[in-house]
Every structure is written in C-alpha cells, then in structure tokens.
Protein backbone atom coordinates (compact mmCIF):
# COMPACT_ATOMS: atom_id res chain seq x y z
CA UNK A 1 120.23 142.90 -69.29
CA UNK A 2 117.20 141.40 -68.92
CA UNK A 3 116.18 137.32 -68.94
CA UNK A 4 113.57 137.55 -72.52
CA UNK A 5 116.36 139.14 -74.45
CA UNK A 6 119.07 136.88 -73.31
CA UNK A 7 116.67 133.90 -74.08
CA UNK A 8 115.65 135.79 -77.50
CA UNK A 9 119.28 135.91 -78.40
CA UNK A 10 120.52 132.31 -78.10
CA UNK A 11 117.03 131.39 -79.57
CA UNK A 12 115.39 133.13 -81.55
CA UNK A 13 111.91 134.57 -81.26
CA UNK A 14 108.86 131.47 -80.60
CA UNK A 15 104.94 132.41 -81.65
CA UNK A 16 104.18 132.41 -77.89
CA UNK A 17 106.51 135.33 -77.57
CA UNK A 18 104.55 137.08 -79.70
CA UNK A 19 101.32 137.43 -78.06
CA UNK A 20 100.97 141.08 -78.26
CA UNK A 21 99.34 143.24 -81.01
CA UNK A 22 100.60 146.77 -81.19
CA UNK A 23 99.41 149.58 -83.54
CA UNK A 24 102.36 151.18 -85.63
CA UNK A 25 102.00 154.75 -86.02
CA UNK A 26 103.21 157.71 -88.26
CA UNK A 27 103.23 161.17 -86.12
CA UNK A 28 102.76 164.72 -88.21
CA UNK A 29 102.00 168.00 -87.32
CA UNK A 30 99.43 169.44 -89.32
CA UNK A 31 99.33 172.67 -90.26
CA UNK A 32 98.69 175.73 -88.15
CA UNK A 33 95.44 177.96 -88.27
CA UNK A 34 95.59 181.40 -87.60
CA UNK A 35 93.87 180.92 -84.11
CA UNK A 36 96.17 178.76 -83.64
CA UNK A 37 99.46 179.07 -82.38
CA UNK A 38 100.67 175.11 -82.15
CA UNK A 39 100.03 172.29 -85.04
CA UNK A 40 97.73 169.83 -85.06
CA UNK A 41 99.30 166.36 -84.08
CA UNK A 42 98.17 163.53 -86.76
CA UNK A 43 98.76 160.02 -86.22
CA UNK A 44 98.27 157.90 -88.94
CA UNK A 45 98.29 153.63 -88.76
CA UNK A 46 100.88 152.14 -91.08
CA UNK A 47 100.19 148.56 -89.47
CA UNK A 48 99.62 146.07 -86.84
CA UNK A 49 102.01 143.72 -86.11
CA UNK A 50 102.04 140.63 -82.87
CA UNK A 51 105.14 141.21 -80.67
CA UNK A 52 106.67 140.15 -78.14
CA UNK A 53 106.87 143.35 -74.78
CA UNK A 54 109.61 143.47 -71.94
CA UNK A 55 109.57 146.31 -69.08
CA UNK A 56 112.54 147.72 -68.26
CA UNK A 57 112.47 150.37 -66.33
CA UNK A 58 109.77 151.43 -63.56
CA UNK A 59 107.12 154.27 -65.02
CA UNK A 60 106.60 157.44 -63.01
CA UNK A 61 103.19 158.40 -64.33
CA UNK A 62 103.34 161.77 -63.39
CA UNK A 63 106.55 162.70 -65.66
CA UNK A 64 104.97 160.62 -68.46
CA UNK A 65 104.10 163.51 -70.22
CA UNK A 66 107.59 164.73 -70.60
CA UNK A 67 110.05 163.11 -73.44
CA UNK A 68 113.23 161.71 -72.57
CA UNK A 69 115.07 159.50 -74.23
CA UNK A 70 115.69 156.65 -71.04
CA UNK A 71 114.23 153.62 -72.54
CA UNK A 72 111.14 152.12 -70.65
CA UNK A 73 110.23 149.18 -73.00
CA UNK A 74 111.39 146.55 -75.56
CA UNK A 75 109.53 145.65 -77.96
CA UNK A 76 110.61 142.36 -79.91
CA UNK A 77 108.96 141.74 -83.59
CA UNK A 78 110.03 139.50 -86.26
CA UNK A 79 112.00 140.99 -88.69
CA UNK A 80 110.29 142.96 -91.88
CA UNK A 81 111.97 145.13 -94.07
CA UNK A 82 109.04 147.68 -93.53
CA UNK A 83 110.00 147.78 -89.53
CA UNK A 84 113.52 147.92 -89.95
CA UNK A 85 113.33 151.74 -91.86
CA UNK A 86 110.82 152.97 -89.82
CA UNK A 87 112.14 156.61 -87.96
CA UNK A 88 112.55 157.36 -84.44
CA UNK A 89 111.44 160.01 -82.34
CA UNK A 90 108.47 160.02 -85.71
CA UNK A 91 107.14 156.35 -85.06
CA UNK A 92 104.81 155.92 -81.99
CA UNK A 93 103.67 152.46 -80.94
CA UNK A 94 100.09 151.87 -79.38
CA UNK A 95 99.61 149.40 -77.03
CA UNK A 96 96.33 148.94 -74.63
CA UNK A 97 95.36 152.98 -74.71
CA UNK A 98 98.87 153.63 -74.18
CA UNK A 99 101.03 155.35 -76.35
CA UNK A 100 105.26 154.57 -76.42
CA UNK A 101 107.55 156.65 -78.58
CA UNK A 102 110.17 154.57 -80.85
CA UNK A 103 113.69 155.46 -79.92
CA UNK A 104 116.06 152.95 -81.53
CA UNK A 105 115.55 149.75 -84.15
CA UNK A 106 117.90 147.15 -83.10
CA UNK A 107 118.57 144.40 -86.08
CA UNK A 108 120.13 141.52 -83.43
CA UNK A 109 123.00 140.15 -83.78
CA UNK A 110 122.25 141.77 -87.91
CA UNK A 111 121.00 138.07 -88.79
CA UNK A 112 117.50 139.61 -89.98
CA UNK A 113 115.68 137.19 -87.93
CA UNK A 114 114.45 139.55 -84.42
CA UNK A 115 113.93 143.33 -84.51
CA UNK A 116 113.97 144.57 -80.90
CA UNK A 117 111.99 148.43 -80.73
CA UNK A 118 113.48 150.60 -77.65
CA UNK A 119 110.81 152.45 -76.72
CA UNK A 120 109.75 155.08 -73.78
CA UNK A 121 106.27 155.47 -72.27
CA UNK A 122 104.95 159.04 -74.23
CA UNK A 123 101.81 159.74 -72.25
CA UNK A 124 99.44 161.92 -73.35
CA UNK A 125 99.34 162.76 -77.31
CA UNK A 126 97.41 165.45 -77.10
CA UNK A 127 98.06 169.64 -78.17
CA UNK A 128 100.28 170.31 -75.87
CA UNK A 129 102.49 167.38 -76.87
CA UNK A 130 103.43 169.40 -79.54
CA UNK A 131 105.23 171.77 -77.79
CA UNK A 132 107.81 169.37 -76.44
C-alpha cells in the first residue's frame, strides 16, 4: 500500500508522525423553514486531535464537490475510545480550510494502539451539499 502505513504497522505510531492537528466534526441537518426547501447543514466540533496524514490518491478539484466513497486520505491517530465509535459518512475531518468526509475507522492489527481514518476530500460544505 503505501510506505507510512507499512512503517506504522511494524512500528507503531512516533510523536513526529503526529504533527498534524485536525478538527473532528459532527454533521446535522437542521431543520427546514418553510422558504426553504433543503436543511441547514450544522457542523459541530467534538475535538482536536494531532495526527499523522498520508495521500493516496490524486484530487480532481473539480469533482470535489461530489461524494464518492474512493478513499483520498489516511489519517493515522493514536487510539481513543472516543475515535474508535465515531460514525462514517456523519464525521467530517477539517484540515487547513479543507474539509474530508470519514469513511471507515480502522483499529490495526485490533491491538488498540493506531487508529487509521479513511477519508475522501468533501469539498465544499455548503447548501447544496445537502442535496447529495
């Protein structure tokens, strides 16, 4: 796969690896007005957290917008019982202004020591994200 989770898995995770700080968000759609025909999006911040970020596949910016469920991103955290039951497809992850949708929570090797986030670029979060 790729050389940071190979190295990650024989060794564990190392404070240098985690030299990232990410906001953990909780996505909701408020409720609907009656001039209104889509809900308001609501993000609310359960946490920060310092992790460790690997690219794995190229970004087309243009189709950014659009969900799909090819991974674009792993994000590596140490393990917390709070990260481990958090919901995909719900959770949203912001890093630098951008914002990446959580689509699995990987437990590796189940030895409660590395959670590893598959995530995929989102894009915009505004109204119209909603919709899709």
């Amino acid at each position: 796969m790729v050389s940071m989770y190979k190295r990650i898995e024989k060794k564990g995770l190392c404070p240098r690896d985690l030299s990232n700080q990410v906001g953990i968000y909780n996505r909701s759609l408020g409720a609907t007005t009656p001039d209104k025909s889509v809900a308001n999006i609501e993000f609310t911040l359960l946490a920060t957290f310092m992790c460790g970020i690997q690219t794995i596949t190229a970004v087309q910016r243009e189709f950014s917008k659009n969900p799909n469920s090819k991974t674009t991103h792993l994000f590596f955290f140490q393990f917390s019982s709070r990260l481990s039951k958090l919901e995909p497809f719900k959770t949203y992850i912001k890093f630098r202004d951008e914002w990446y949708r959580l689509v699995s929570v990987d437990n590796m090797n189940e030895q409660n020591r590395v959670l590893v986030f598959s995530v995929t670029v989102r894009g915009d979060t505004d109204e119209k994200e909603s919709e899709a």
